[in-house]
N, C-alpha and C. Protein backbone atom coordinates (compact mmCIF):
# COMPACT_ATOMS: atom_id res chain seq x y z
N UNK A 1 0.85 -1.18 0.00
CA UNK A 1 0.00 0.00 0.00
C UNK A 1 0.89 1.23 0.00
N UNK A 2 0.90 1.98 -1.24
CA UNK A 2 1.62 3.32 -1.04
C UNK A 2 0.80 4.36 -0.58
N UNK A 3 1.54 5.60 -0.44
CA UNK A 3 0.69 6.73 0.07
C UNK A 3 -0.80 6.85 -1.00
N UNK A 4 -0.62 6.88 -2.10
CA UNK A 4 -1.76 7.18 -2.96
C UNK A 4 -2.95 6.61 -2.49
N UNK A 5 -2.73 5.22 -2.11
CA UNK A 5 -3.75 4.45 -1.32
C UNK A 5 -4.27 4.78 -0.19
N UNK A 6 -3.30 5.11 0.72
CA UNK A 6 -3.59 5.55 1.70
C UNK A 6 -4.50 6.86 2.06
N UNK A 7 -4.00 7.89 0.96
CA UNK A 7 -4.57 8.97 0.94
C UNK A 7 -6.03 8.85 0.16
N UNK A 8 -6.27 7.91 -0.46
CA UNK A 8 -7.49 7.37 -1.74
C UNK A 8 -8.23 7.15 -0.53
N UNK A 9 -7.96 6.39 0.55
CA UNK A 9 -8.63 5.83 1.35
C UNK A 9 -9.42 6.72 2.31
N UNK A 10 -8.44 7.69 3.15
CA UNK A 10 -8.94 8.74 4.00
C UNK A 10 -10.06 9.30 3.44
N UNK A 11 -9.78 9.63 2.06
CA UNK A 11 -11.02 10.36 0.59
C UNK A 11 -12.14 9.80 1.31
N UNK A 12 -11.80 8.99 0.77
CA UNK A 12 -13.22 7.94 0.91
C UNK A 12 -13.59 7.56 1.81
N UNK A 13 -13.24 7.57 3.13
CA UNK A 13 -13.72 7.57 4.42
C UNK A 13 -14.55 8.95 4.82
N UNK A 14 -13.44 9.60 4.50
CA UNK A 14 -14.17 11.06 4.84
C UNK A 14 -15.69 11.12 3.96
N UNK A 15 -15.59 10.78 2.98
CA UNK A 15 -16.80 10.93 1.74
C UNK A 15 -18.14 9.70 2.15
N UNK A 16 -17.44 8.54 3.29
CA UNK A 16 -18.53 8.19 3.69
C UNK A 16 -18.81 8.89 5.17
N UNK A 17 -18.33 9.17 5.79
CA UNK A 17 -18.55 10.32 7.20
C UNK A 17 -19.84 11.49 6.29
N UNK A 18 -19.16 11.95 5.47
CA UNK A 18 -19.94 13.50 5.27
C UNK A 18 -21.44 12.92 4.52
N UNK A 19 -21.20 12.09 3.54
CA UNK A 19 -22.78 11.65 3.11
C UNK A 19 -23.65 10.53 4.66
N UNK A 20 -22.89 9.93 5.08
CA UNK A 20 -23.65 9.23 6.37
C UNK A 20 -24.42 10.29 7.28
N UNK A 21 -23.72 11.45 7.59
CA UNK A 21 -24.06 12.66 8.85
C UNK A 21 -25.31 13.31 7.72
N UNK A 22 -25.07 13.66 6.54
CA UNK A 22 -25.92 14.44 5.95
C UNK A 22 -27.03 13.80 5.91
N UNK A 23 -26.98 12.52 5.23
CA UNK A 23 -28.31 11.76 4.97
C UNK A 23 -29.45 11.60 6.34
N UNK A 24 -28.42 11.14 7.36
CA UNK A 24 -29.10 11.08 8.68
C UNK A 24 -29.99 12.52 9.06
N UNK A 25 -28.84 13.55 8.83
CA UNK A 25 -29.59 14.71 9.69
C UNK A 25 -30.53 15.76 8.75
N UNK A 26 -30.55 15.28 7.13
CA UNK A 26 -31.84 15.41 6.13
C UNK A 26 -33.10 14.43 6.87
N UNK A 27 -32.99 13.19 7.01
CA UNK A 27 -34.10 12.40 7.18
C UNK A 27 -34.52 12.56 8.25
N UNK A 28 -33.74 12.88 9.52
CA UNK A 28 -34.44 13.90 10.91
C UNK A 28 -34.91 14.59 10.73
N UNK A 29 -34.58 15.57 9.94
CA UNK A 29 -35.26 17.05 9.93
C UNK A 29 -36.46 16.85 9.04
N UNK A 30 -36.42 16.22 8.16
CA UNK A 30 -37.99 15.28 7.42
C UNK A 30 -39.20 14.94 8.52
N UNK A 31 -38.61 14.05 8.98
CA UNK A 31 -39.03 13.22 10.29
C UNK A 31 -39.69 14.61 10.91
N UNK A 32 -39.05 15.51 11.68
CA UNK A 32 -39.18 16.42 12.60
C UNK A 32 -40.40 17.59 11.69
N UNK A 33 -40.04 18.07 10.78
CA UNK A 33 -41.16 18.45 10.03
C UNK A 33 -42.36 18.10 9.83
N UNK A 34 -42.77 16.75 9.36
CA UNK A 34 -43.84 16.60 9.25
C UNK A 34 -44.50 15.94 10.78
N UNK A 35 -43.67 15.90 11.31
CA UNK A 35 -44.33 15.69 13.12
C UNK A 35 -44.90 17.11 13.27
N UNK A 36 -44.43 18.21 13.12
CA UNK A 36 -44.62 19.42 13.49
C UNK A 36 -45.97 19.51 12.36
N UNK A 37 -46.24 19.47 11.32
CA UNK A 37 -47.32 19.46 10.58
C UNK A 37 -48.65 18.12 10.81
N UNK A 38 -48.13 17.40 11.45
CA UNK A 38 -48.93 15.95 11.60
C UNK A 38 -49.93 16.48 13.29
N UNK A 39 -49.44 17.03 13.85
CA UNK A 39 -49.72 17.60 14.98
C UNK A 39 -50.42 18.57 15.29
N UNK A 40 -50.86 19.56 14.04
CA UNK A 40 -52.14 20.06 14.37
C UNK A 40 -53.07 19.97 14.18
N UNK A 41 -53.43 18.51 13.44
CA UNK A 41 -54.27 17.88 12.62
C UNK A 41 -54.59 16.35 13.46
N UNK A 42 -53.94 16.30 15.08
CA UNK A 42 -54.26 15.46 16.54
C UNK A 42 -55.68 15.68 16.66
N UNK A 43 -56.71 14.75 16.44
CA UNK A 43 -57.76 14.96 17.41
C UNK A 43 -57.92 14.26 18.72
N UNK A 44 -57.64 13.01 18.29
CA UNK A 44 -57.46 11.65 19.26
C UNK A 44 -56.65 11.43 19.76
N UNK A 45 -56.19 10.95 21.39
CA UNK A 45 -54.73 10.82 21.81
C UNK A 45 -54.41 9.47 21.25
N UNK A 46 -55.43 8.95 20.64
CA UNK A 46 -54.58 7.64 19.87
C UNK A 46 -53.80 7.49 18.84
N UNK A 47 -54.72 9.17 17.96
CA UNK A 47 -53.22 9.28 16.80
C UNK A 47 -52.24 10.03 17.02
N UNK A 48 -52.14 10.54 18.52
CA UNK A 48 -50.79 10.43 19.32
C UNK A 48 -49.92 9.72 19.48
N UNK A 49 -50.62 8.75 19.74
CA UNK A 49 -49.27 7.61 20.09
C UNK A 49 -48.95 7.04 18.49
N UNK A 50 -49.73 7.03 17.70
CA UNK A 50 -49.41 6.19 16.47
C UNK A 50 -47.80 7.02 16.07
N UNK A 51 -48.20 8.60 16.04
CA UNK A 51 -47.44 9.83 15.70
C UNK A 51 -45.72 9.65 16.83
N UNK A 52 -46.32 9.03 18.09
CA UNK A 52 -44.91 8.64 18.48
C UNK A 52 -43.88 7.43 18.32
N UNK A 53 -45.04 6.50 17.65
CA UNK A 53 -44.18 5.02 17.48
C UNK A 53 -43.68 5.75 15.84
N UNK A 54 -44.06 6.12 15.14
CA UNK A 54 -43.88 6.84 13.99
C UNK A 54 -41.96 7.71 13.91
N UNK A 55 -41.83 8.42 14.73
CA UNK A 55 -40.99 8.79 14.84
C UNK A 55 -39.55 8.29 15.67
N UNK A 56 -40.46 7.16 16.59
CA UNK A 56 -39.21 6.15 17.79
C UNK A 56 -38.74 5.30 16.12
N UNK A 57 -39.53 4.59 15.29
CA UNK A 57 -39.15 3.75 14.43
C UNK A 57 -38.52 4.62 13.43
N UNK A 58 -38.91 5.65 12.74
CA UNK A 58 -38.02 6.26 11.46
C UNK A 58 -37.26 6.69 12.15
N UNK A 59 -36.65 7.03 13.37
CA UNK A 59 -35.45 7.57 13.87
C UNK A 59 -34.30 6.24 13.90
N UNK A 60 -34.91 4.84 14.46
CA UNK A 60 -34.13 4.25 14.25
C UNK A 60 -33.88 3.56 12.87
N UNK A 61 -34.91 3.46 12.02
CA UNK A 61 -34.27 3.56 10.44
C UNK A 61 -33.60 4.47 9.50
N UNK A 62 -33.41 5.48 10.52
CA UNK A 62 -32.89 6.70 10.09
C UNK A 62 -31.08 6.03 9.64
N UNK A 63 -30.57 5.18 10.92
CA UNK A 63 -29.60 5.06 11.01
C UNK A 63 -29.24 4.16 9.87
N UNK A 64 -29.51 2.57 9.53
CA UNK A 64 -28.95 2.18 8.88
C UNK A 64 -29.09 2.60 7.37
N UNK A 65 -30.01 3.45 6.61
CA UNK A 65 -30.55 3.96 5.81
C UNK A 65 -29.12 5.14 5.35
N UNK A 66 -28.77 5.66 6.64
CA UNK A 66 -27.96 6.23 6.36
C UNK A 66 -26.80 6.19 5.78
N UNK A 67 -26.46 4.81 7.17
CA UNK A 67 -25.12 4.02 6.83
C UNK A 67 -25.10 3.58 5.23
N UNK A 68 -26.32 3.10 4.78
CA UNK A 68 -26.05 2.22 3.69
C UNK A 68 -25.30 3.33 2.21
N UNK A 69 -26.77 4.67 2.16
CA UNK A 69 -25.82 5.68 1.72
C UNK A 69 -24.94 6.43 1.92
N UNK A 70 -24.04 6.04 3.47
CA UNK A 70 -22.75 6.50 3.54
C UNK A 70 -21.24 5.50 3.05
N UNK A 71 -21.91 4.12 2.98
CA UNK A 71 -21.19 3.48 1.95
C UNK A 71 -21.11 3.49 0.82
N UNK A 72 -22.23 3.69 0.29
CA UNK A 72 -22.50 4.26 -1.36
C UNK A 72 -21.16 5.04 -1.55
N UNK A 73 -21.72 6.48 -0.89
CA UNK A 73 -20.65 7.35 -1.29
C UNK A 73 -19.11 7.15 -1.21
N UNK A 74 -19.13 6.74 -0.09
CA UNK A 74 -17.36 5.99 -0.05
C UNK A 74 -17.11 5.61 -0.83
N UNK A 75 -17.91 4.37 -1.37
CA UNK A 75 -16.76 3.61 -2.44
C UNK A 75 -16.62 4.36 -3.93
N UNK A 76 -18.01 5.44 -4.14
CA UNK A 76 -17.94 6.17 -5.34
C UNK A 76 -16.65 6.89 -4.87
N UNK A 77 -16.22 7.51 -3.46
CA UNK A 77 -14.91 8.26 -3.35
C UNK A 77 -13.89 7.63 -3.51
N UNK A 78 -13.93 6.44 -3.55
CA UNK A 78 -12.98 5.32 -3.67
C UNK A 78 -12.51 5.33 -5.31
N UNK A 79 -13.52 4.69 -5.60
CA UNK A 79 -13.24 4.91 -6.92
C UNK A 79 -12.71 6.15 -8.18
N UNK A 80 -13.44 7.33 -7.66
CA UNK A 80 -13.29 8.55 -8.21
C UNK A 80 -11.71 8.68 -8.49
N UNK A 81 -11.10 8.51 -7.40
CA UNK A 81 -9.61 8.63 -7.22
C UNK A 81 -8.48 7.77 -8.27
């Protein structure tokens, strides 16, 4: 492994860091939006709770969703190089 590699690599680490953080904290702020719009349109405290399992679950699909397009991008940084 020479430097070129090495440095190809950081690329592309970094390029999956910055698309992983972005994707995540786009699909929160999605998430968080239409909670804020879904919520004045509550009549029932039952489509309360629906509105909170709603957001406990896309928060945690938030994550691997992310991950998956923060590998995407890596290896396109990978390659680019």
């Amino acid at each position: 492994m020479n430097e070129d590699d090495g440095e190809s690599m950081i690329k592309a680490f970094s390029a999956f860091l910055l698309t992983t953080i972005i994707s995540f904290v786009v699909m929160i702020g999605a998430l968080l939006i239409w909670v804020a719009i879904q919520k004045n349109h509550i009549a029932d405290p039952s489509d309360a709770d629906g509105l909170g399992f709603a957001v406990a679950y896309g928060g945690i699909a938030a994550v691997p969703i992310s991950l998956a397009i923060g590998i995407f991008g890596g290896i396109i940084g990978y390659l680019r190089n």
